[in-house]
Protein backbone atom coordinates (compact mmCIF):
# COMPACT_ATOMS: atom_id res chain seq x y z
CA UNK A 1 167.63 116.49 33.75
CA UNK A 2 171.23 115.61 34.05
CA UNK A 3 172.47 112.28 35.12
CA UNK A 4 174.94 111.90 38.26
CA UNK A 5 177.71 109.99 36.83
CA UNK A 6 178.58 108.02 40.13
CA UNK A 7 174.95 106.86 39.51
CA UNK A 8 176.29 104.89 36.64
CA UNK A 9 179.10 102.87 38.65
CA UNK A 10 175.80 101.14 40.41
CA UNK A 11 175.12 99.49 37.04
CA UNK A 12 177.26 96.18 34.91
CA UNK A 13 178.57 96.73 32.76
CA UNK A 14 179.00 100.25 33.30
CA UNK A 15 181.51 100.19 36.33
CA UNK A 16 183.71 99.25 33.96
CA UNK A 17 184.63 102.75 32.72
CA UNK A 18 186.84 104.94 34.16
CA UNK A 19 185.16 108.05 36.14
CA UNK A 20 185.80 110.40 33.35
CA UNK A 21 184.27 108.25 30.70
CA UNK A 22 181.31 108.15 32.66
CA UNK A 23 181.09 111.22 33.22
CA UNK A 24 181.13 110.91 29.56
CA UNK A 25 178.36 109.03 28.90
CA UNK A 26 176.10 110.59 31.72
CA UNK A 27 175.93 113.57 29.74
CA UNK A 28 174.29 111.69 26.72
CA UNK A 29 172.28 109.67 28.99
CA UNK A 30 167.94 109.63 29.00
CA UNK A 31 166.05 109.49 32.45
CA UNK A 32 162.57 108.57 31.74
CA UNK A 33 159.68 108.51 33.78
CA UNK A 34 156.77 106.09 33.18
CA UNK A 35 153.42 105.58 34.57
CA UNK A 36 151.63 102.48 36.41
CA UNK A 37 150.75 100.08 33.41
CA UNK A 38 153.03 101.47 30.56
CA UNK A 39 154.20 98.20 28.27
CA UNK A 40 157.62 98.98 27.37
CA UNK A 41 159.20 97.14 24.29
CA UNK A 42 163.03 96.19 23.14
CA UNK A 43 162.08 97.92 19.65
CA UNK A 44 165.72 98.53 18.09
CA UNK A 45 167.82 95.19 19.72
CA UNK A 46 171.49 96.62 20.97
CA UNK A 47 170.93 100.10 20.15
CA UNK A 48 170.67 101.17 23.61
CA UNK A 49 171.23 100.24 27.05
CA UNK A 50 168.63 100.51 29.67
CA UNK A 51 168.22 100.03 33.44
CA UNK A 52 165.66 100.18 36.43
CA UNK A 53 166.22 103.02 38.92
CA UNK A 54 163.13 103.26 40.42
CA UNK A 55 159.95 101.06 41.03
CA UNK A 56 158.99 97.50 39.19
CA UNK A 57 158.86 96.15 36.42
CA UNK A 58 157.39 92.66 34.96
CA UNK A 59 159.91 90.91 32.35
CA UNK A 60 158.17 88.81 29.84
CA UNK A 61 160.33 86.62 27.65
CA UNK A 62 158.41 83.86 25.79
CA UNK A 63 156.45 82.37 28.12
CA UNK A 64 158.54 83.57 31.24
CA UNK A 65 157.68 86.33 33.45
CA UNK A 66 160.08 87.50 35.80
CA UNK A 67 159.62 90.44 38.12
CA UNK A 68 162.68 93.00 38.56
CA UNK A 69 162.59 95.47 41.57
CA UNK A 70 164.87 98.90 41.53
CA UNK A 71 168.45 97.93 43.69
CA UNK A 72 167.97 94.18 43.35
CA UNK A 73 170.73 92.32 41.54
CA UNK A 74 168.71 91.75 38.35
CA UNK A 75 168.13 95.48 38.07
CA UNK A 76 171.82 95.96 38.04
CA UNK A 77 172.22 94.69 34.50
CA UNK A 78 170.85 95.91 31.18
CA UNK A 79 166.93 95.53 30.94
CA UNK A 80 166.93 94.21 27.98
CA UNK A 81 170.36 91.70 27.38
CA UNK A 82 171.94 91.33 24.10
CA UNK A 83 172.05 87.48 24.62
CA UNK A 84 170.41 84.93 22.87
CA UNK A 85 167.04 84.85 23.81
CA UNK A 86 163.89 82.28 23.71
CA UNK A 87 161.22 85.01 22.52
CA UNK A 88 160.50 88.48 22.57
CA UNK A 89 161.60 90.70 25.60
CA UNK A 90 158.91 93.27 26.70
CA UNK A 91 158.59 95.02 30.18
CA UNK A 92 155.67 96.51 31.63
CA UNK A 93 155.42 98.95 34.93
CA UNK A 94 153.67 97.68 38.15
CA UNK A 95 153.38 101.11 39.15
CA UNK A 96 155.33 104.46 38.49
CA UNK A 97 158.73 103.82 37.40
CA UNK A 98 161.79 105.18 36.52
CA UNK A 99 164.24 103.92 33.45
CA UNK A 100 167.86 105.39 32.40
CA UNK A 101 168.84 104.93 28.53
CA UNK A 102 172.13 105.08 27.61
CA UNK A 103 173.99 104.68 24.08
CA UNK A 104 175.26 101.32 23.72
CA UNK A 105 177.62 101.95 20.95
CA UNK A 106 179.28 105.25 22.43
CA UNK A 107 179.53 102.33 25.44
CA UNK A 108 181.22 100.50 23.12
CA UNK A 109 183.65 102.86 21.90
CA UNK A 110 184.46 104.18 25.45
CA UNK A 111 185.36 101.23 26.80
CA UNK A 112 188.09 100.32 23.50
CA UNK A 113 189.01 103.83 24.12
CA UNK A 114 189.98 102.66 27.41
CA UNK A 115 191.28 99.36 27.15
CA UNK A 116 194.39 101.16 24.56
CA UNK A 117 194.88 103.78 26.75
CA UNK A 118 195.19 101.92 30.11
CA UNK A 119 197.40 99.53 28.10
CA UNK A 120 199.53 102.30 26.78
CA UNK A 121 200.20 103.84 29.85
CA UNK A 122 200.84 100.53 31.79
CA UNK A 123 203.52 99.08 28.41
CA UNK A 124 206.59 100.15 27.74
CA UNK A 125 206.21 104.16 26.30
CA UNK A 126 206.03 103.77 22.43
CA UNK A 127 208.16 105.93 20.19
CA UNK A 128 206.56 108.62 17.85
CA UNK A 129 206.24 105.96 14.77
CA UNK A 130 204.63 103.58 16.77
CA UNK A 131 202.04 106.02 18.34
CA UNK A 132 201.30 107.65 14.71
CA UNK A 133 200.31 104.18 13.97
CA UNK A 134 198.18 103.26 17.13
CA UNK A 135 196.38 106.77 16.32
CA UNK A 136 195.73 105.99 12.86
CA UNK A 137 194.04 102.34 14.05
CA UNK A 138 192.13 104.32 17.37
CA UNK A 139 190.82 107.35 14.84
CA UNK A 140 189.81 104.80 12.81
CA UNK A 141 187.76 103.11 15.41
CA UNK A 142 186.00 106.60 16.83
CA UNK A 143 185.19 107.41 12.67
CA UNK A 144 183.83 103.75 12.37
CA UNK A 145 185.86 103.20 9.42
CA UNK A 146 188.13 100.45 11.31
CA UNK A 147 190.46 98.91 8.61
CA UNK A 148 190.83 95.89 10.13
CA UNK A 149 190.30 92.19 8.39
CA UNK A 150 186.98 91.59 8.64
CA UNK A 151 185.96 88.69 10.32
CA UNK A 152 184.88 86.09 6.77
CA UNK A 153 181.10 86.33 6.33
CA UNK A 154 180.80 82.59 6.18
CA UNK A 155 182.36 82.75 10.20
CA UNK A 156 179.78 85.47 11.16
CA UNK A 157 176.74 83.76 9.82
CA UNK A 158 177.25 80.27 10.85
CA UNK A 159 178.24 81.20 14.61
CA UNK A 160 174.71 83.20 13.89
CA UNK A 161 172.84 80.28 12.80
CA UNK A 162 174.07 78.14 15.08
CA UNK A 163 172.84 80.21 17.86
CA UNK A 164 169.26 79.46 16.74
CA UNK A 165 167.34 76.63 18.34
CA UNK A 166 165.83 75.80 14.76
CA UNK A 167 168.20 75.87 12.66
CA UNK A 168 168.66 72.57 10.20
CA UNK A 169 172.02 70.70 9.32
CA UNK A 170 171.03 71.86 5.66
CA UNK A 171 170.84 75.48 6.41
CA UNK A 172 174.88 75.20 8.01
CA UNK A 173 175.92 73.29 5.42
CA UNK A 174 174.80 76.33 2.76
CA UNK A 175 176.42 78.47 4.41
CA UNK A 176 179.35 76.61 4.52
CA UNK A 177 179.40 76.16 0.93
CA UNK A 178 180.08 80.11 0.35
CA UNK A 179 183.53 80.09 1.18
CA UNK A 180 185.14 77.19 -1.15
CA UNK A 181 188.34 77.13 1.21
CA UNK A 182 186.36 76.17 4.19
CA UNK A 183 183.62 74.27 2.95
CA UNK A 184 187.31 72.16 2.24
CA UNK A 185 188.20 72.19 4.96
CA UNK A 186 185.09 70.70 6.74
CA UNK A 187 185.00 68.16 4.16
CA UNK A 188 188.63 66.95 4.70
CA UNK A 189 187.95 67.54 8.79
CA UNK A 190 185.14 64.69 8.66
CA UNK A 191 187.13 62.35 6.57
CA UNK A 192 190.29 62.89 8.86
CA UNK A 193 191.42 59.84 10.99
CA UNK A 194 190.66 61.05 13.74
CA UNK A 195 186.59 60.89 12.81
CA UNK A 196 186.52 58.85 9.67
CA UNK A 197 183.53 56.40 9.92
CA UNK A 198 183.06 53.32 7.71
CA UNK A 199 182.12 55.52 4.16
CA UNK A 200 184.08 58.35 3.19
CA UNK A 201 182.08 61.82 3.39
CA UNK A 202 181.44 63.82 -0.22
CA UNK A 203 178.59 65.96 1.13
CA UNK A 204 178.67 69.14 3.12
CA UNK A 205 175.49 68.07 4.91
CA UNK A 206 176.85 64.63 5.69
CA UNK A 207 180.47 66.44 7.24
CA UNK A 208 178.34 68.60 9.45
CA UNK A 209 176.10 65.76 10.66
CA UNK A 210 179.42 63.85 11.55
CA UNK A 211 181.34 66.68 12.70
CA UNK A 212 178.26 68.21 15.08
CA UNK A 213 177.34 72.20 14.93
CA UNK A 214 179.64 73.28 17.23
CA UNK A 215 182.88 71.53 16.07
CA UNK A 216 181.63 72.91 12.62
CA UNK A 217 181.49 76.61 13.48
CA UNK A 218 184.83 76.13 15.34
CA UNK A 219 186.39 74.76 12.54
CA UNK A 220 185.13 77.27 10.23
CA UNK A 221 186.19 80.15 12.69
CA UNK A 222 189.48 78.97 12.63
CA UNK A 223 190.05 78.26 8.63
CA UNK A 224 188.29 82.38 7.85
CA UNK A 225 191.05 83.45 10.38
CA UNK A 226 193.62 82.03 9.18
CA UNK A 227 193.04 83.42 5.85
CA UNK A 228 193.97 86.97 7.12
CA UNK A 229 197.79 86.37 7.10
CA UNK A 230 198.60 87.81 3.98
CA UNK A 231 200.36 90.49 2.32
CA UNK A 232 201.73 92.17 -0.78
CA UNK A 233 205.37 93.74 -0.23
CA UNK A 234 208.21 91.41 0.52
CA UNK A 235 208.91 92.50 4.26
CA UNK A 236 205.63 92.69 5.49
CA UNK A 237 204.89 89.45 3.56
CA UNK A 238 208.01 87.17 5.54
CA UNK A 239 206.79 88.28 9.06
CA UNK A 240 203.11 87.43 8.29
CA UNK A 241 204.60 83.96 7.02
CA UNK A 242 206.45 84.00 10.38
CA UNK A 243 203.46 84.84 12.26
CA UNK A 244 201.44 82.66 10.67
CA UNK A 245 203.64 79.50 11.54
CA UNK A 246 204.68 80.65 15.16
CA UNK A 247 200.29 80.78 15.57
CA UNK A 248 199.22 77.58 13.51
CA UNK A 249 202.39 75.48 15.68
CA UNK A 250 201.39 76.88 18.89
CA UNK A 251 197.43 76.29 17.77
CA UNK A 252 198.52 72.86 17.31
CA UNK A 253 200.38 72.03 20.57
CA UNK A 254 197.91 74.57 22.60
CA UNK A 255 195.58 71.64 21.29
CA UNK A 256 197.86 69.02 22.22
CA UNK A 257 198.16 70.09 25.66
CA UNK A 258 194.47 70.39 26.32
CA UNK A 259 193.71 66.74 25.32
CA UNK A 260 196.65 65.63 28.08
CA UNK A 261 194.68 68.30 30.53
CA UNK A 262 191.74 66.72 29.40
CA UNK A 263 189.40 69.17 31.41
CA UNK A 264 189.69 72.36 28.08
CA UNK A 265 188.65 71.74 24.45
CA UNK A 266 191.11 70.86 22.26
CA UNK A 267 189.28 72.42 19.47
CA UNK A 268 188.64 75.80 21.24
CA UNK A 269 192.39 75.62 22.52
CA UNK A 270 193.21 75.51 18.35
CA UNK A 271 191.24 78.54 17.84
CA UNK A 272 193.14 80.65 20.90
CA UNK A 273 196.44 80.01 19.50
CA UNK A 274 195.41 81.26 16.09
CA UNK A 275 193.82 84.72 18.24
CA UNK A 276 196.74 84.95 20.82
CA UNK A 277 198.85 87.23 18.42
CA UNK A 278 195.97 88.63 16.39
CA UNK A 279 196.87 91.95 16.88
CA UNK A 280 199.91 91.46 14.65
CA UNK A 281 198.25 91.66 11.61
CA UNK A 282 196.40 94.99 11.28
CA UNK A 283 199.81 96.36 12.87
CA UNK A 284 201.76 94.41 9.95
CA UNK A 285 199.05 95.90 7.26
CA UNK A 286 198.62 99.17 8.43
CA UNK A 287 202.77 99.11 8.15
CA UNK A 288 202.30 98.12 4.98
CA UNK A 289 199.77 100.75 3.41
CA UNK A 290 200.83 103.58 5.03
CA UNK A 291 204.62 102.81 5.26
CA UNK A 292 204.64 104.48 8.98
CA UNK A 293 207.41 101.67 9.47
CA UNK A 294 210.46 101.85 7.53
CA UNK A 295 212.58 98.56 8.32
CA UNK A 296 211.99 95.26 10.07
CA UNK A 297 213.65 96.78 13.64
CA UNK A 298 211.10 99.41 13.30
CA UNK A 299 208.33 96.64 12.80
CA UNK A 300 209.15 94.34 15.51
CA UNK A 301 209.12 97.09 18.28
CA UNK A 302 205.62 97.79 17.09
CA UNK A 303 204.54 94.12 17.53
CA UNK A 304 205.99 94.18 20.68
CA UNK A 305 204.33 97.45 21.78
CA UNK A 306 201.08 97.36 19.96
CA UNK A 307 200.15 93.97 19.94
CA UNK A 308 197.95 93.83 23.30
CA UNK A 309 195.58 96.84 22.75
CA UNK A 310 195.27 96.28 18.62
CA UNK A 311 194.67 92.45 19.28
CA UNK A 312 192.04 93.86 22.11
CA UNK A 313 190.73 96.11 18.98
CA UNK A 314 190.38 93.25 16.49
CA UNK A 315 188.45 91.09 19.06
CA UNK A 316 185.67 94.06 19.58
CA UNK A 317 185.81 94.37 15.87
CA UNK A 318 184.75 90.89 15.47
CA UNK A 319 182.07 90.86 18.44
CA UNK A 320 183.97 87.87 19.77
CA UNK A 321 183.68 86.57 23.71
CA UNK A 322 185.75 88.63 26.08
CA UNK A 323 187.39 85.31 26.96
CA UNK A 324 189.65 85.97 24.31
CA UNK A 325 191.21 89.04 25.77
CA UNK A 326 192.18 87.27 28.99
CA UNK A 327 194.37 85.12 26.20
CA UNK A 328 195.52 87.89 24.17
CA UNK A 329 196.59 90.14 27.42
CA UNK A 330 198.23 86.70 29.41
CA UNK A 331 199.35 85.27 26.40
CA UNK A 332 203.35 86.50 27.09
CA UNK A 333 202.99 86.28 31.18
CA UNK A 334 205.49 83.62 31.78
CA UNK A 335 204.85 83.80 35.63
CA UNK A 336 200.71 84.51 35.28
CA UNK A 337 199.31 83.42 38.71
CA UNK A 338 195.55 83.00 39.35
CA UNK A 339 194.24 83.94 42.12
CA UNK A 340 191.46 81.10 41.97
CA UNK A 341 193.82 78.80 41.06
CA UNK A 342 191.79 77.69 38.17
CA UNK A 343 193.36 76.24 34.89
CA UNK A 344 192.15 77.91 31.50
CA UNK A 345 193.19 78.88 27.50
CA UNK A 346 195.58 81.21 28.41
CA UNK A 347 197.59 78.78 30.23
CA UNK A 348 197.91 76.80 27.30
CA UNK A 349 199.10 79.11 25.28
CA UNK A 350 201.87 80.15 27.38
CA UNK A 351 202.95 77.26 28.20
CA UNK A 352 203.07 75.92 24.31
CA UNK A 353 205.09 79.27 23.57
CA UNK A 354 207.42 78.61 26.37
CA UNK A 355 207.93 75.07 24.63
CA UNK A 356 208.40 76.32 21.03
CA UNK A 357 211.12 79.39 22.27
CA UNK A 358 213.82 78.17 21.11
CA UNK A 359 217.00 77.76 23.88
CA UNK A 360 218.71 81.48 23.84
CA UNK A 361 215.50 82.83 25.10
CA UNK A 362 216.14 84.34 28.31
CA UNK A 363 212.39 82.77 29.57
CA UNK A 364 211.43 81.37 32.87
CA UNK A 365 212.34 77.44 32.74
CA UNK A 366 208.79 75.46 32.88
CA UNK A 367 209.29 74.15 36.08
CA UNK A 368 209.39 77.57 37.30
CA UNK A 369 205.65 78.67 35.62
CA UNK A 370 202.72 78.40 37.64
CA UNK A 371 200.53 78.11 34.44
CA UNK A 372 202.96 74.40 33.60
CA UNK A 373 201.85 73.93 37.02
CA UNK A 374 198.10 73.65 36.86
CA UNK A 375 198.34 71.89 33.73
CA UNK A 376 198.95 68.81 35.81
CA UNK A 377 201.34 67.40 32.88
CA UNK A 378 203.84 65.90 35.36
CA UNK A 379 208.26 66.96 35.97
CA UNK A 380 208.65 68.72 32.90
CA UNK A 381 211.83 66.84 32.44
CA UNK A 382 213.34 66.53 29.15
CA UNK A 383 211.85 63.34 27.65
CA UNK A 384 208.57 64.42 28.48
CA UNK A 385 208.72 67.79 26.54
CA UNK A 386 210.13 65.94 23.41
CA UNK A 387 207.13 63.79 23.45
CA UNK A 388 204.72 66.51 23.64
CA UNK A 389 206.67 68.60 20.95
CA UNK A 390 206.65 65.41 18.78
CA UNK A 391 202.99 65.17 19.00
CA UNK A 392 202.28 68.74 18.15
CA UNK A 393 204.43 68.30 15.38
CA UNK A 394 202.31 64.70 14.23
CA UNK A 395 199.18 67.57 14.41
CA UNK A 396 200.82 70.45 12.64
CA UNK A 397 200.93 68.85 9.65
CA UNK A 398 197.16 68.35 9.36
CA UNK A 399 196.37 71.52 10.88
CA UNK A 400 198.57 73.11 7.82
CA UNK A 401 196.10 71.13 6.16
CA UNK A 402 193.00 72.80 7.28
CA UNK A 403 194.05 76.29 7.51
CA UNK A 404 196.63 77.11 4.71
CA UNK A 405 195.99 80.34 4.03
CA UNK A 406 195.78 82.07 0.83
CA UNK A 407 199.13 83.02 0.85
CA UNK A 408 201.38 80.76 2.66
């Protein structure tokens, strides 16, 4: 039986795709049909996605039962959600029902598919280097043999841990351990001055006690990504350098500015100015390998062209919260309006950009950007600025500090 693909556009996250990619995925798609009583059971977690079309179904997760009818809000969204969840998900039919089963990872890979190419077509039109290169990152994505830097295991399995209701201070603190450069960093983190208690810290359990869970797996997210910018030939090493210090100094005032906010995480602001430019360094390394650039004109048009959708790449590499994209996308729209009017990371980071740019940049002047604006931080006149660039610079240095990367 073949699936209508306007059917799909009922369902979240599936309206996402374009028409033809649905169409797409409709032709891979399962309709099954199940009678009254039939338990049904989330077997293989994130393999597929599946939805109610017809009849009801009773949703038991732990100790909660919740019933789902066919065209109610609830049965919009996957059956079975890939969130963190209190106990086993199982389903079972009231009465005759109908379930459609879809592919989550061809999902997946549609919807990156889509993200480059509606980026692509909206940017500036590449030149035939650059596009060699974008196909060489995009095959590499539909072959599953991505060469991007993988996000550091230590990263993955803390943010994993931490997710879990029962997981001890003694069980993060092993896994911090693995990785010597960020088990370092935690250590010097908890004895900083901004934390220091009355005895100095010399245990890993004792740092992530005074740090807290969550400032731990930030900080650790943000020391395994920094140790990505590197490389090997002399070109290609100087721009990493550059792009690591134009990301750690706009991490550190992105930070700065969200304390004066006070209403975004300073932390969390840290992390989006290390991710805002992400997309850099596959370009950089893929230049690198396969030589597809041949001087450092060549190279910054690719940055300038590539940077969005490879970034966009990286982050679905790294299974990391869609948040991120709004950052990586807004991160160089110097007159970004919201339509809510709400204030978030990505103003931050444009605004810290527009800060560091140094005077023959032909940007918008602050007072002039709606994202300066909703920061609240008062007339952007010129003492003010030098005190806020002073005390991202007072940061910077212990930043440096935390995240030196391997090669700096």
């Amino acid at each position: 039986m073949s699936t209508d693909p306007a059917l799909l556009d009922k369902f979240i996250p599936l309206h996402e795709l374009t028409s033809a990619n649905r169409s797409r995925l409709a032709d891979k798609a399962t309709v099954i049909d199940l009678p009254s009583r039939r338990r049904i059971e989330d077997t293989n977690p994130g393999r597929w996605m599946t939805y109610l079309l017809e009849g009801t179904l009773y949703l038991t997760e732990g100790t909660r039962e919740d019933t789902i009818e066919a065209g109610s809000a609830r049965a919009k969204r996957p059956l079975f959600p890939l969130e963190t969840r209190r106990g086993p998900l199982t389903a079972q039919s009231r009465g005759p029902v109908r379930l459609l089963r879809l592919d989550r990872a061809m999902f997946d890979l549609l919807l990156r598919e889509q993200r480059v190419s509606d980026y692509e077509v909206q940017d500036t039109p590449i030149n035939d280097a650059e596009g060699k290169l974008l196909y060489h990152i995009y095959q590499a994505v539909k072959d599953g043999t991505l060469n991007l830097p993988s996000m550091p295991e230590v990263a993955m399995r803390i943010r994993d841990a931490a997710m879990r209701p029962d997981v001890s201070v003694q069980e993060i603190a092993q896994i911090v351990q693995i990785d010597p450069v960020v088990a370092g960093g935690v250590l010097r983190s908890a004895n900083s001055a901004a934390v220091r208690g009355a005895q100095p810290i010399n245990s890993l359990t004792e740092a992530v006690v005074r740090l807290g869970f969550e400032a731990t797996r930030s900080l650790a997210t943000r020391i395994a990504v920094s140790q990505i910018f590197n490389a090997h030939t002399p070109l290609v090493r100087e721009r990493m350098h550059a792009l690591w210090e134009h990301s750690v100094q706009t991490s550190s005032l992105a930070s700065v500015l969200a304390r004066h906010y006070g209403k975004l995480d300073p932390d969390h602001a840290q992390l989006t100015g290390l991710l805002h430019d992400i997309g850099c360094v596959p370009i950089l390394l893929y230049a690198e390998r396969e030589s597809l650039l041949g001087d450092i004109e060549a190279i910054e048009s690719a940055l300038r062209h590539l940077r969005v959708p490879v970034g966009l790449l990286v982050l679905d590499y790294w299974d990391l919260d869609n948040s991120f994209g709004e950052i990586i996308q807004n991160a160089e729209e110097w007159r970004r309006d919201s339509l809510l009017n709400t204030t978030d990371y990505a103003d931050l980071i444009i605004v810290a950009q527009r800060m560091l740019a140094p005077p023959e940049a032909t940007l918008p002047a602050l007072e002039d950007m709606p994202s300066y604006a909703r920061l609240a931080l008062g007339p952007p006149d010129p003492q003010r600025i030098q005190a806020l660039l002073q005390e991202g610079q007072q940061q910077l240095a212990e930043i440096k500090n935390l995240l030196t990367p391997q090669a700096a």
